[in-house]
C-alpha atoms as a PDB file:
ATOM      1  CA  UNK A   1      45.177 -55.340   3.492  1.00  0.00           C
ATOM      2  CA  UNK A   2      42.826 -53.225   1.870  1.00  0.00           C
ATOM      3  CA  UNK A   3      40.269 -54.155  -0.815  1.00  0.00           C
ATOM      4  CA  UNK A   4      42.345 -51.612  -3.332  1.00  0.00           C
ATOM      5  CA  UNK A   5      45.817 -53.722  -2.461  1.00  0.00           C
ATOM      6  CA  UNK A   6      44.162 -56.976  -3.400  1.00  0.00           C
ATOM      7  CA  UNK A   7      42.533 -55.943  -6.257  1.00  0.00           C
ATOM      8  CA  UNK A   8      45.925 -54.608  -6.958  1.00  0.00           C
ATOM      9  CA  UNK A   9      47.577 -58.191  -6.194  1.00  0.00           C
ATOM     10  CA  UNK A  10      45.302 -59.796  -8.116  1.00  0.00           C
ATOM     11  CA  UNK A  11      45.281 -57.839 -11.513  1.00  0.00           C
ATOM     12  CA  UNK A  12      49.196 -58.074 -11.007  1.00  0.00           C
ATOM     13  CA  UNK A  13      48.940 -61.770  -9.735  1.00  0.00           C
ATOM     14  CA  UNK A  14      47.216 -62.279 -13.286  1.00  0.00           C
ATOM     15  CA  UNK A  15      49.639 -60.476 -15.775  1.00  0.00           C
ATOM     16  CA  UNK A  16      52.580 -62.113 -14.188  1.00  0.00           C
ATOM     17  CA  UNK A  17      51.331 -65.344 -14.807  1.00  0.00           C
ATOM     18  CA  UNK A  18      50.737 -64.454 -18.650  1.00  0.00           C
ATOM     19  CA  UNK A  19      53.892 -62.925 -19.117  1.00  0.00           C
ATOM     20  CA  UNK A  20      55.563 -66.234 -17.563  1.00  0.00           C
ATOM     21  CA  UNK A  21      53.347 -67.958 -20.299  1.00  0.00           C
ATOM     22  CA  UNK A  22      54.249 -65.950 -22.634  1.00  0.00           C
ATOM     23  CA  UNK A  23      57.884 -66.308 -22.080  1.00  0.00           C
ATOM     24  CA  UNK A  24      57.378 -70.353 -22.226  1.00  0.00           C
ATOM     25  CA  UNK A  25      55.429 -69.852 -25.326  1.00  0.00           C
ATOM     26  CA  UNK A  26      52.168 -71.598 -23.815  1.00  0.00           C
ATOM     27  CA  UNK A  27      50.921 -67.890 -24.884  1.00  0.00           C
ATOM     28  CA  UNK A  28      52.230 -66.784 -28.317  1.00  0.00           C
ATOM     29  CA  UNK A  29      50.500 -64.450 -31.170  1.00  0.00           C
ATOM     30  CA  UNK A  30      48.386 -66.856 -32.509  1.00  0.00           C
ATOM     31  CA  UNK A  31      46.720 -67.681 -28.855  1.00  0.00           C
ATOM     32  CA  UNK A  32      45.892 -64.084 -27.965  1.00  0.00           C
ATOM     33  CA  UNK A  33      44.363 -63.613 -31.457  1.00  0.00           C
ATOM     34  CA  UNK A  34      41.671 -65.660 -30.381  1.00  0.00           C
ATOM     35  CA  UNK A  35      41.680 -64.770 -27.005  1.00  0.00           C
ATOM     36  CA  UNK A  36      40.843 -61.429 -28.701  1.00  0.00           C
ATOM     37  CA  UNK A  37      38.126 -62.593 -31.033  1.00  0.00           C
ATOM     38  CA  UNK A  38      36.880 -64.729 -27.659  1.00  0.00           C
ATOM     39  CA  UNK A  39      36.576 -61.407 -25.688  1.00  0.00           C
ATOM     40  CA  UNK A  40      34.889 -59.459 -28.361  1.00  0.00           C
ATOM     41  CA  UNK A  41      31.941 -61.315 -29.624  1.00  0.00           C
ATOM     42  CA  UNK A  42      31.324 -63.617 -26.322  1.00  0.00           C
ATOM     43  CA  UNK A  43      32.403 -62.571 -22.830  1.00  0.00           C
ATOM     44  CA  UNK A  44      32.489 -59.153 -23.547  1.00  0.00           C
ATOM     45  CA  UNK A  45      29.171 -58.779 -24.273  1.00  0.00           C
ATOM     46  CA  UNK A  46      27.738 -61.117 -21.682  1.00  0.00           C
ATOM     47  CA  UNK A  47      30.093 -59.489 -19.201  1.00  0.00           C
ATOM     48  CA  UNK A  48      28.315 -55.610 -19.933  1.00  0.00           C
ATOM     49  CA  UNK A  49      24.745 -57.364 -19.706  1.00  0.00           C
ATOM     50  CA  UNK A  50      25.333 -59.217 -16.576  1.00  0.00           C
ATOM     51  CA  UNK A  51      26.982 -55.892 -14.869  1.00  0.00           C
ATOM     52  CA  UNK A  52      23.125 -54.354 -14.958  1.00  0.00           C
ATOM     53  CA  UNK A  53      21.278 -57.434 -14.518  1.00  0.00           C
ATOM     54  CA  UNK A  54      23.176 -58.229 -11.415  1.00  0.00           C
ATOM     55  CA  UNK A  55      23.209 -54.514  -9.717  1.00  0.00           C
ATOM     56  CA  UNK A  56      21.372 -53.758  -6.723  1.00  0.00           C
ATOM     57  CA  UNK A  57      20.710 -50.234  -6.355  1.00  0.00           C
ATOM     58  CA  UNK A  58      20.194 -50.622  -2.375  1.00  0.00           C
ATOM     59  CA  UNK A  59      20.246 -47.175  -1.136  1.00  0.00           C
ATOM     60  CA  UNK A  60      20.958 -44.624  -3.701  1.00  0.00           C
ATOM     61  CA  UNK A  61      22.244 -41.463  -1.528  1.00  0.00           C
ATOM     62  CA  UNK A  62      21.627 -39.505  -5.650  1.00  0.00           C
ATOM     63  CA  UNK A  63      19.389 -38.621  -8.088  1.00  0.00           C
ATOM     64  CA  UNK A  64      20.353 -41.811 -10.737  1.00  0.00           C
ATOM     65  CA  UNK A  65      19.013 -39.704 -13.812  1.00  0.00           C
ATOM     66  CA  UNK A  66      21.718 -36.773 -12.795  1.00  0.00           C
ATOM     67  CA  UNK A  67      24.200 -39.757 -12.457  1.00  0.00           C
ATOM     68  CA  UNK A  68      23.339 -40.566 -16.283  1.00  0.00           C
ATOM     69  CA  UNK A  69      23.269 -37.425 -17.278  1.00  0.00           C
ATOM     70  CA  UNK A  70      26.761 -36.546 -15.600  1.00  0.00           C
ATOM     71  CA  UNK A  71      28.364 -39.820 -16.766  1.00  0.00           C
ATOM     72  CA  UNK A  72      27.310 -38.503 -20.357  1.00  0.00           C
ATOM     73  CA  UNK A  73      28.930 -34.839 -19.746  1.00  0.00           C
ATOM     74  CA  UNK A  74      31.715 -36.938 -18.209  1.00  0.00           C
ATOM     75  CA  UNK A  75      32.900 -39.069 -21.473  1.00  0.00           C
ATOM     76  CA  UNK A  76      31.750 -36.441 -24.183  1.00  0.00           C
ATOM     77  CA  UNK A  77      34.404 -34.023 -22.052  1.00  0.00           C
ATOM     78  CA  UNK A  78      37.200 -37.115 -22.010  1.00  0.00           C
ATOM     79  CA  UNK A  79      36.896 -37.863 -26.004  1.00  0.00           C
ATOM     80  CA  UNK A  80      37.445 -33.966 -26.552  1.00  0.00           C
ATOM     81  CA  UNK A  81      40.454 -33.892 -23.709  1.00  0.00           C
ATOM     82  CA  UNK A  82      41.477 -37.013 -25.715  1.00  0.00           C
ATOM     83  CA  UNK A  83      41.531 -35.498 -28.957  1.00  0.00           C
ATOM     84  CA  UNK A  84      43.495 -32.275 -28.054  1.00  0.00           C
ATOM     85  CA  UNK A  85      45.985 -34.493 -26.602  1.00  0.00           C
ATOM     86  CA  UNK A  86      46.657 -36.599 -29.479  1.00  0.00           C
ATOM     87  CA  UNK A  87      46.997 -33.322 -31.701  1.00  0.00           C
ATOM     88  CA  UNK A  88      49.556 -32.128 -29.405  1.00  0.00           C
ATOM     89  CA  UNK A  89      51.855 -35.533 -28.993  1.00  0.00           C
ATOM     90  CA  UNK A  90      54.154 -36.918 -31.247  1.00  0.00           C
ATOM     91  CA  UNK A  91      52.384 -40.330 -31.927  1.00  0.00           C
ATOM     92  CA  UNK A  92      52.521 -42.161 -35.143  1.00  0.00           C
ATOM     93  CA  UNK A  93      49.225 -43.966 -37.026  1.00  0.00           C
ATOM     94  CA  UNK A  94      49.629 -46.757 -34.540  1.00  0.00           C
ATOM     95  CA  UNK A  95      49.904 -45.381 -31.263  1.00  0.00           C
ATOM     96  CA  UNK A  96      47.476 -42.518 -32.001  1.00  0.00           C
ATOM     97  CA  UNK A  97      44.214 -44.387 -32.033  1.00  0.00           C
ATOM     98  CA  UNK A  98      45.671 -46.834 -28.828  1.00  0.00           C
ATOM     99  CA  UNK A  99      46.806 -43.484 -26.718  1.00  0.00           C
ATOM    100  CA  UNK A 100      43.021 -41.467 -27.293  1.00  0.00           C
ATOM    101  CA  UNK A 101      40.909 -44.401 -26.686  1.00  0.00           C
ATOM    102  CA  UNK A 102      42.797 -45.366 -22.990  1.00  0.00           C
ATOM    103  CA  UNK A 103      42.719 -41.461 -22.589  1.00  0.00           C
ATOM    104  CA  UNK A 104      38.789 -42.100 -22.350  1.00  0.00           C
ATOM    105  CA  UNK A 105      38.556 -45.418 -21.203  1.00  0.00           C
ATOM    106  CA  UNK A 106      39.725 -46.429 -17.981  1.00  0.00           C
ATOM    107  CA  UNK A 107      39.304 -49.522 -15.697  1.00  0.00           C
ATOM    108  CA  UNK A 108      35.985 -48.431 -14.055  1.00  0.00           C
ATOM    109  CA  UNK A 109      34.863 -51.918 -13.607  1.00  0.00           C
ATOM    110  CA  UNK A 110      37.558 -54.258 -12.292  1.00  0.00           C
ATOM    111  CA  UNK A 111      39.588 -52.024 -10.542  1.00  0.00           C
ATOM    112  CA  UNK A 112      36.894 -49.145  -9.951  1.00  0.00           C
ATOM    113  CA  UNK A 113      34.079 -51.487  -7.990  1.00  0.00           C
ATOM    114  CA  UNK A 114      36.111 -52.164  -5.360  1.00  0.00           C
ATOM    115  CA  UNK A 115      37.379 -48.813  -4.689  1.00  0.00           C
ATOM    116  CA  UNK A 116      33.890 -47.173  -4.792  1.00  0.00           C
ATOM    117  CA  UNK A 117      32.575 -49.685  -2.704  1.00  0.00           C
ATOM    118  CA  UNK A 118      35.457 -49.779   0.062  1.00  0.00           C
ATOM    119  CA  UNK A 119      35.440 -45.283  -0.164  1.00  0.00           C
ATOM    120  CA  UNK A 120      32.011 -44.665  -0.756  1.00  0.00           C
ATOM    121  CA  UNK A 121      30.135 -47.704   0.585  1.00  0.00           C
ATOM    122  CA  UNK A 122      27.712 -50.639  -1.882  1.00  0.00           C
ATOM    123  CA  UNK A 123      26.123 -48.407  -3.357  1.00  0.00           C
ATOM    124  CA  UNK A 124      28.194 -46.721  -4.730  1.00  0.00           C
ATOM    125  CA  UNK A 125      28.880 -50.320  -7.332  1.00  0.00           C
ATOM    126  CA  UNK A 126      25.338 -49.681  -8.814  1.00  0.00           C
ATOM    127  CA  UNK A 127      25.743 -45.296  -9.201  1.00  0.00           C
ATOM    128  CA  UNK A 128      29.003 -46.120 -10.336  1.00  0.00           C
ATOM    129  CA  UNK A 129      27.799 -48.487 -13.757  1.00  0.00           C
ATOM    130  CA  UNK A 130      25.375 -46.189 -13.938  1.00  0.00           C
ATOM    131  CA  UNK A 131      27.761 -43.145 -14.526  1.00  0.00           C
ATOM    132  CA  UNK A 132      29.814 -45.837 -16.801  1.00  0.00           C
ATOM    133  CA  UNK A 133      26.685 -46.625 -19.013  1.00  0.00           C
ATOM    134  CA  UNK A 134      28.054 -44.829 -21.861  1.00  0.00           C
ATOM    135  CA  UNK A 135      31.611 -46.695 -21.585  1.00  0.00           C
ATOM    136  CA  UNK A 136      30.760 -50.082 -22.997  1.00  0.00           C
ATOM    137  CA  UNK A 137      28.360 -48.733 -26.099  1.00  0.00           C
ATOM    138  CA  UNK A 138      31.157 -45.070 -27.043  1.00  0.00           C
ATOM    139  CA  UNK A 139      33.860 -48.632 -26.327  1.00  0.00           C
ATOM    140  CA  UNK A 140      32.276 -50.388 -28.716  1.00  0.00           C
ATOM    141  CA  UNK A 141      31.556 -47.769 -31.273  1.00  0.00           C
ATOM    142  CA  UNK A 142      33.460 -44.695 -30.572  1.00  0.00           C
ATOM    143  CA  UNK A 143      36.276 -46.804 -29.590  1.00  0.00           C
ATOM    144  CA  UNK A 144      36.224 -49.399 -32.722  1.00  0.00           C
ATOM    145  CA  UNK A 145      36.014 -46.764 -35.030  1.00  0.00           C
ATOM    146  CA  UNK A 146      39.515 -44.927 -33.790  1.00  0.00           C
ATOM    147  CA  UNK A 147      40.951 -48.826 -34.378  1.00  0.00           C
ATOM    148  CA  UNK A 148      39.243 -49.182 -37.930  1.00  0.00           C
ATOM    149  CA  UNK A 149      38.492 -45.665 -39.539  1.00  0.00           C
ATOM    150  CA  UNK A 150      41.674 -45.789 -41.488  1.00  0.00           C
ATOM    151  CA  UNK A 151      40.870 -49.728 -42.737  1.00  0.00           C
ATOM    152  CA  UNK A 152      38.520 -49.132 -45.029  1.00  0.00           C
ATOM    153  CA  UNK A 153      37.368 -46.496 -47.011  1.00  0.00           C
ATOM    154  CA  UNK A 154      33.762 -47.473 -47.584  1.00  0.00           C
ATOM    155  CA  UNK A 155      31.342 -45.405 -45.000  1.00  0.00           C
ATOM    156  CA  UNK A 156      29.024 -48.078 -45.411  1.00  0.00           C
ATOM    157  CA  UNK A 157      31.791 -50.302 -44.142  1.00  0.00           C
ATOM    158  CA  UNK A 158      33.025 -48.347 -41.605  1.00  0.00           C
ATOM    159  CA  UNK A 159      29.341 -48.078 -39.980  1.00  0.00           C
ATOM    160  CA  UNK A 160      28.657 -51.841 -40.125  1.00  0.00           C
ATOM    161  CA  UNK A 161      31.731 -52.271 -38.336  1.00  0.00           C
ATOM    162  CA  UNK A 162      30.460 -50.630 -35.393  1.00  0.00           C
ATOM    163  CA  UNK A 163      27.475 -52.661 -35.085  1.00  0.00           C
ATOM    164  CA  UNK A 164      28.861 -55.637 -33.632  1.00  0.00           C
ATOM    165  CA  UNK A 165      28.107 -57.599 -30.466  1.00  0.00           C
ATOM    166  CA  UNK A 166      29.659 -55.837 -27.739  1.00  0.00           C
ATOM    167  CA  UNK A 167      27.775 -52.467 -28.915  1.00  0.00           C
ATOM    168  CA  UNK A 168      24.707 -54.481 -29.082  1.00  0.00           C
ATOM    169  CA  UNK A 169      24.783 -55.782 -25.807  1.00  0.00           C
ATOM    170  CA  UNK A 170      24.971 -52.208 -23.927  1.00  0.00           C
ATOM    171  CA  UNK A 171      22.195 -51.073 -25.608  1.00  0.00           C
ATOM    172  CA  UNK A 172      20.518 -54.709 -24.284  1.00  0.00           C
ATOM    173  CA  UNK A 173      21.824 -53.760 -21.371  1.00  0.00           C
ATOM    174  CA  UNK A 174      20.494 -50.133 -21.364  1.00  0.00           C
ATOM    175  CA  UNK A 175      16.891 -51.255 -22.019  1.00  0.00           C
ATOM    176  CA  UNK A 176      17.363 -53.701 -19.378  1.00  0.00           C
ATOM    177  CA  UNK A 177      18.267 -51.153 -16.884  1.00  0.00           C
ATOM    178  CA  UNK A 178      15.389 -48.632 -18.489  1.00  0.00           C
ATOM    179  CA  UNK A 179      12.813 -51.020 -18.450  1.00  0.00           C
ATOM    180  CA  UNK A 180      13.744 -53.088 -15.355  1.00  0.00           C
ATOM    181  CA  UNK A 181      13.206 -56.338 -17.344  1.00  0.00           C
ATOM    182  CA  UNK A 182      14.391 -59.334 -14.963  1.00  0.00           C
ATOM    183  CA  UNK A 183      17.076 -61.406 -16.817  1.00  0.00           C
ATOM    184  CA  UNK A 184      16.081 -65.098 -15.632  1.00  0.00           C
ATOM    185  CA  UNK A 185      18.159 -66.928 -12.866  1.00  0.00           C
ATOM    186  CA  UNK A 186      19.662 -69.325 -14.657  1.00  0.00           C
ATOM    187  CA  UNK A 187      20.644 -67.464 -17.910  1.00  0.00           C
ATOM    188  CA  UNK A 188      22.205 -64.609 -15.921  1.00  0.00           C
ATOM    189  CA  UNK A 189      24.039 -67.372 -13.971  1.00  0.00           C
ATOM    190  CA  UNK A 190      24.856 -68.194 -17.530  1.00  0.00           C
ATOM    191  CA  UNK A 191      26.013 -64.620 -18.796  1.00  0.00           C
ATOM    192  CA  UNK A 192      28.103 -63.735 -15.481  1.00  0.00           C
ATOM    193  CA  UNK A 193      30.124 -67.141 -15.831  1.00  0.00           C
ATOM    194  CA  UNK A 194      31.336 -66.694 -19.081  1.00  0.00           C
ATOM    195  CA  UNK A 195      31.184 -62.706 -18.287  1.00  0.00           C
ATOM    196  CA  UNK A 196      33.801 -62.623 -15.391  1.00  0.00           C
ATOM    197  CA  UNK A 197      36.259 -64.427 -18.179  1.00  0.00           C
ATOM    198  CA  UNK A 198      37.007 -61.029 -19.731  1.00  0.00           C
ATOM    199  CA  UNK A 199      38.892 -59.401 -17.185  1.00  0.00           C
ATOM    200  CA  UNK A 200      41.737 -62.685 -16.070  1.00  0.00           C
ATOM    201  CA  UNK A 201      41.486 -63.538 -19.961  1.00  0.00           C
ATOM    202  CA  UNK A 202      42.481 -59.935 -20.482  1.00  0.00           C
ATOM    203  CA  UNK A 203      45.105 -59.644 -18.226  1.00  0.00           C
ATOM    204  CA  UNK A 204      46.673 -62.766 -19.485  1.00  0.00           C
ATOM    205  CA  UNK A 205      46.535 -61.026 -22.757  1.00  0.00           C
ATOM    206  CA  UNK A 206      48.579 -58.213 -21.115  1.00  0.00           C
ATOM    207  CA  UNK A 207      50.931 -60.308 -19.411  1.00  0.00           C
ATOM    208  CA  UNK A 208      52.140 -62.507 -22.430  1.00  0.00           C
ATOM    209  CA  UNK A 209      52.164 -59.301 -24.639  1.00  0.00           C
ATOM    210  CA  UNK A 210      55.004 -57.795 -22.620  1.00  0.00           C
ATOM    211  CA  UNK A 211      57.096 -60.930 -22.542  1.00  0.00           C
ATOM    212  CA  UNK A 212      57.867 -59.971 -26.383  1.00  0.00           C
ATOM    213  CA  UNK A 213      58.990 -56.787 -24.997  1.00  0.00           C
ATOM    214  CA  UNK A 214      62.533 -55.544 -23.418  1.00  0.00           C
ATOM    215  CA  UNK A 215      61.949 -54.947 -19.800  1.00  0.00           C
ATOM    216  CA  UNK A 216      64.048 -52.067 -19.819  1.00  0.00           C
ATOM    217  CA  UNK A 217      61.368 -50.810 -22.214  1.00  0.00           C
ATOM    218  CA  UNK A 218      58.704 -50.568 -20.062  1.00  0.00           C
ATOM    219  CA  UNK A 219      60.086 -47.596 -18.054  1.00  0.00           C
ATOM    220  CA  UNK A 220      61.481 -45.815 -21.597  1.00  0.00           C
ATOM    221  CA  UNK A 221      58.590 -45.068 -23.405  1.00  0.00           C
ATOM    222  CA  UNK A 222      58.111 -41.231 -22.419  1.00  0.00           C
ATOM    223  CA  UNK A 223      54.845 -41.125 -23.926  1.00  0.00           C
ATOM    224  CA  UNK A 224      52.943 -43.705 -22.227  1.00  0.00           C
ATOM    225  CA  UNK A 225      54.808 -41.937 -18.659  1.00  0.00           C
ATOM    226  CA  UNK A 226      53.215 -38.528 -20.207  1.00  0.00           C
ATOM    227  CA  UNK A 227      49.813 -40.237 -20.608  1.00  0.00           C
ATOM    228  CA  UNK A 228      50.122 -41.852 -17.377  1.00  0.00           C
ATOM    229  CA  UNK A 229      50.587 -38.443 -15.537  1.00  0.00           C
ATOM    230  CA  UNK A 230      47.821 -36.828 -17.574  1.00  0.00           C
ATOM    231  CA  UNK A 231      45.472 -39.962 -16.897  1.00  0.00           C
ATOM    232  CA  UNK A 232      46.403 -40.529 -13.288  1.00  0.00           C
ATOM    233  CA  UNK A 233      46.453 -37.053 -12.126  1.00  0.00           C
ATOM    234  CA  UNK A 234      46.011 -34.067 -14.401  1.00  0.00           C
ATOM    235  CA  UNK A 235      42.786 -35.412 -14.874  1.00  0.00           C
ATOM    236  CA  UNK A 236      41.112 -36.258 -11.550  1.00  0.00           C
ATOM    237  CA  UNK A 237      42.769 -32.659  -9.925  1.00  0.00           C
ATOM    238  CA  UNK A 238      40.864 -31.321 -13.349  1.00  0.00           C
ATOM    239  CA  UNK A 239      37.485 -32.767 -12.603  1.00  0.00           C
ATOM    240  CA  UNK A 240      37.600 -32.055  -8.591  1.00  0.00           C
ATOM    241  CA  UNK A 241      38.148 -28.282  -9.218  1.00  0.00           C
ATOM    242  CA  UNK A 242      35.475 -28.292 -11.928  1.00  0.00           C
ATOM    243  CA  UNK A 243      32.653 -30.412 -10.064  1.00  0.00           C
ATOM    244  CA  UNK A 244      33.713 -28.092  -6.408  1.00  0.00           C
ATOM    245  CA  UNK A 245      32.838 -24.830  -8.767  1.00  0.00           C
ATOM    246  CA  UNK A 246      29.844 -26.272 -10.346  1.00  0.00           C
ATOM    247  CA  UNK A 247      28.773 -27.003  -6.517  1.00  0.00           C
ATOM    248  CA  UNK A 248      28.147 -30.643  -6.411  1.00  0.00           C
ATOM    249  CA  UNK A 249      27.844 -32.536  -3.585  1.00  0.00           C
ATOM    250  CA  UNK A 250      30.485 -34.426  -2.015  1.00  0.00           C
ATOM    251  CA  UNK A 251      29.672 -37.945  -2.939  1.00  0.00           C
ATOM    252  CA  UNK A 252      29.379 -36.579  -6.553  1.00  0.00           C
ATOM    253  CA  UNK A 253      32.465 -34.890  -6.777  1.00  0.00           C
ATOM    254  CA  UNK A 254      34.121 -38.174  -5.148  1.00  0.00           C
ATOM    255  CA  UNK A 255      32.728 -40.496  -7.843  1.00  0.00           C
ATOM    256  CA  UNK A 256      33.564 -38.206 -10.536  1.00  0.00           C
ATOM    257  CA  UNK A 257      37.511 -37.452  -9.405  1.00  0.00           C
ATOM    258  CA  UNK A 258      37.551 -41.205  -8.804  1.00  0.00           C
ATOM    259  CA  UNK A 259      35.904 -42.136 -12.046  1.00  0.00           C
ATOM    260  CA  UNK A 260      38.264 -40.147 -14.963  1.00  0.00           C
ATOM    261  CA  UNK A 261      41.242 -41.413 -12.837  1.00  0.00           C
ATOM    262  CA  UNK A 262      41.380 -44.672 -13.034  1.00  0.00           C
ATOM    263  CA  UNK A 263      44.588 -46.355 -15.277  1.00  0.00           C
ATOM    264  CA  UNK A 264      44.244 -47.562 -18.687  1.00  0.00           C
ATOM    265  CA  UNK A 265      41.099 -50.305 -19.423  1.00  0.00           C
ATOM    266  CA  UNK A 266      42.520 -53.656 -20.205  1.00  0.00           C
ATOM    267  CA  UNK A 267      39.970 -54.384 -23.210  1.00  0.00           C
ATOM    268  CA  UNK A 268      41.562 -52.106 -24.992  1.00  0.00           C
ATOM    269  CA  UNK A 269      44.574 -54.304 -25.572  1.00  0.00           C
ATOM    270  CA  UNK A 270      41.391 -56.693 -26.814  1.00  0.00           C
ATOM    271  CA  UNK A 271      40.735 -53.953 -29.788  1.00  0.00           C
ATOM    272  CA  UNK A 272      44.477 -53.525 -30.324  1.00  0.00           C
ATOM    273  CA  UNK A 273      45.007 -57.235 -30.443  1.00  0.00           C
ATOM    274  CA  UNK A 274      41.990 -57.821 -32.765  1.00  0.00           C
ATOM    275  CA  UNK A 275      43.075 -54.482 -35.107  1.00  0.00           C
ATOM    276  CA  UNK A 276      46.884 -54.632 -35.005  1.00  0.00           C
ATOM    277  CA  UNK A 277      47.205 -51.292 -33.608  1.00  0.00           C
ATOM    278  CA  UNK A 278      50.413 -51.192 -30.987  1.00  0.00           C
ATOM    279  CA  UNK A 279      49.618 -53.777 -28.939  1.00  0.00           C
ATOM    280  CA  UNK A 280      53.108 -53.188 -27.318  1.00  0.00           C
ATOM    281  CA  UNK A 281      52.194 -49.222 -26.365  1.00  0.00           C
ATOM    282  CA  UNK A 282      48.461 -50.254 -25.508  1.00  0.00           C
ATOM    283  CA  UNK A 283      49.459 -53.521 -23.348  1.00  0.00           C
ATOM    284  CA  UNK A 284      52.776 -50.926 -21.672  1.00  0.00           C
ATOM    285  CA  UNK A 285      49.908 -48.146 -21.344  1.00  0.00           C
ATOM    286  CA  UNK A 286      47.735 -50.473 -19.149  1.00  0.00           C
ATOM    287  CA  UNK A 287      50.435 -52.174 -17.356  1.00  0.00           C
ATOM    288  CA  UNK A 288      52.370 -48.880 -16.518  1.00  0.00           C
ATOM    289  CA  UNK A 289      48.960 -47.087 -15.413  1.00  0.00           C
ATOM    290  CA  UNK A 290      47.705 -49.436 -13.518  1.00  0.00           C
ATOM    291  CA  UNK A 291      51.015 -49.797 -11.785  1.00  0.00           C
ATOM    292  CA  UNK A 292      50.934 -46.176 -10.959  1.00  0.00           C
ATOM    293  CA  UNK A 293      47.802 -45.850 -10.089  1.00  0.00           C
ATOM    294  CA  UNK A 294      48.298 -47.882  -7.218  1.00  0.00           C
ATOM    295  CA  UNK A 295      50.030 -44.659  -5.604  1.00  0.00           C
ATOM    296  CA  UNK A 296      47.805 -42.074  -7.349  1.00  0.00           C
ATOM    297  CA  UNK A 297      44.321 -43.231  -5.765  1.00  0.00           C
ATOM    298  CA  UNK A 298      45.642 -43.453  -2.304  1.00  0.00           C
ATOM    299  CA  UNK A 299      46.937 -39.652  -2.915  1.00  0.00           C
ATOM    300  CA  UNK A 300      43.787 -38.594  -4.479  1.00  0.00           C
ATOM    301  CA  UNK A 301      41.681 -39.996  -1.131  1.00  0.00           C
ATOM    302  CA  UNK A 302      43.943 -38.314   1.008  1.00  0.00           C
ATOM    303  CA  UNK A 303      44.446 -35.225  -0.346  1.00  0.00           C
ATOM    304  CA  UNK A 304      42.237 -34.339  -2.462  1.00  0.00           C
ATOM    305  CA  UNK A 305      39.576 -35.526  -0.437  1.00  0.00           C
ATOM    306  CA  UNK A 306      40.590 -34.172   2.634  1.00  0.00           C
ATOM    307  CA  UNK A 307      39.984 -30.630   1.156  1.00  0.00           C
ATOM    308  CA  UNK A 308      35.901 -31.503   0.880  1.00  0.00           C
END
C-alpha cells in the first residue's frame, strides 16, 4: 500500500469515526463549537509553529527564496481564480465565503507531506512548507475576513479580527524560519503534541457534521461536484501548462501541479464552525474533494507527469 492510500485510510478512518459519533450524539453542535474555538486559538497555532521548527531542509535540489517567492505568485493567483469563480456561481451569502476560501486553501499539510515526500523524495516536506508559508498567515487573515467581513461594520473591528492567534503564530513562525532561531527541545515537544491534534480533531469535526446530513445529499450538491472538478483538475492541468511555458524545472513544475491540487483543507470547516457559515457545504466540500482526489493525484502523476 502506498503512503498516499494510507494517508487516504487514515483521514477516512478518522471522519467515519466522527460521523458514527455524531450519529450517537457523543458529537453534537455544542461539542464541535468548542472543538472549533480549541483548534483556533491553541492547536492551530502551535501546529503552524511546530511545522518550521521541526523541518529539516536536508538536501534542497532549489533555490528556497524562488520557492517563497513562487508560493507567493502561487496563492495571490488562487485568491483571484477564487474570486472570478464565485462571481460566476450561483452561491448564496453562506456558501460564497466557504466555496472561495477552499478554492485557495487546500490540504497541503496532512495529505500533501506524504505525497511530496513518497513522489519527490524528504525534501521535498521542507520546499513544500516553504511554498505553503503564505497559507497559514492569508488562512488566518485573508481567510477570516471572507467568514467575518459581512459581521460587522466597524473597519476597526473587522481589522482586529484578523489579528488573532493563528495569524500570529505564522508570522512567529516566519521569523523563526528567517532567523533560524532554535525553538527549545522540550517546548517544541510541547507545541507538536498539542499541534498534531488539529488535523484528527478536524476530521472528527467533519465526520459528525455530515451525520446531520442526508447521505443521498452528499452526491447532490452540483456545486461542491463543480468546485471539486475545478479544484482537483482544472487547476493543476492550469498550473502545469503555465509553469512548462514559463520554463521551470521539473521538480518545480511537479510541486506546483501537486500543490494547487490538493482537495479542500479541513480547517476550514474550523472557520465555518466558529462563524456559522455552511458548515454542511464546507464539511461536503472537504469530504467530497478529498474523496476524489484520491483518483485525481494518481492521474495527475501518471499523466501529467509522464509528459515532463
Amino acid at each position: 500500500m502506498s503512503s498516499l492510500q494510507s494517508t487516504m485510510l487514515v483521514l477516512f478512518g478518522v471522519i467515519i469515526i466522527g460521523y458514527v459519533a455524531g450519529k450517537i450524539g457523543i458529537i453534537n453542535e455544542n461539542a464541535n463549537m468548542t472543538f472549533s474555538t480549541l483548534m483556533l486559538y491553541i492547536t492551530s497555532p502551535l501546529l503552524i509553529i511546530s511545522s518550521i521548527s521541526t523541518s529539516e531542509s536536508g538536501t534542497i535540489p532549489v533555490n528556497i527564496f524562488l520557492v517563497m517567492a513562487i508560493g507567493v505568485i502561487t496563492y495571490i493567483f488562487l485568491i483571484v481564480f477564487a474570486r472570478i469563480y464565485v462571481k460566476i456561481m450561483p452561491l448564496n451569502k453562506f456558501e460564497l465565503p466557504v466555496h472561495e476560501v477552499v478554492m485557495v486553501f487546500g490540504n497541503v499539510a496532512f495529505l500533501g507531506y506524504p505525497v511530496f515526500q513518497s513522489l519527490l523524495g524528504d525534501s521535498a516536506i521542507f520546499v513544500s512548507t516553504i511554498m505553503n508559508l503564505p497559507f497559514n498567515i492569508l488562512l488566518f487573515s485573508y481567510g477570516m475576513y471572507l467568514f467575518t467581513k459581512d459581521m460587522t461594520t466597524d473597519g476597526a473591528k473587522g481589522l482586529k479580527s484578523l489579528i488573532n492567534p493563528g495569524f500570529l503564530a505564522a508570522i512567529i513562525a516566519l521569523v523563526i524560519y528567517l532567523t533560524g532561531i532554535k525553538v527549545p527541545y522540550v517546548l517544541n515537544e510541547i507545541f507538536t503534541s498539542i499541534g498534531n491534534i488539529t488535523i484528527p480533531l478536524s476530521m472528527l469535526m467533519i465526520g459528525s457534521s455530515l451525520a446531520t446530513i442526508d447521505i443521498k445529499y452528499l452526491f447532490k450538491d452540483y456545486k461542491v461536484l463543480v468546485y471539486s472538478v475545478i479544484k482537483l483538475v482544472v487547476l493543476p492541468v492550469l498550473a502545469f501548462i503555465i509553469t512548462r511555458l514559463i520554463g521551470l524545472d521539473t521538480y518545480l513544475i511537479k510541486m506546483i501541479t501537486l500543490n494547487v491540487g490538493f482537495p479542500a483543507a479541513s480547517m476550514v470547516v474550523m472557520l465555518a464552525t466558529q462563524y456559522k457559515k455552511s458548515i454542511r457545504s464546507a464539511s461536503i466540500a472537504v469530504f467530497m474533494s478529498t474523496l476524489l482526489s484520491v483518483i485525481t493525484i494518481p492521474l495527475i502523476e501518471k499523466y501529467l507527469f509522464s509528459l515532463l
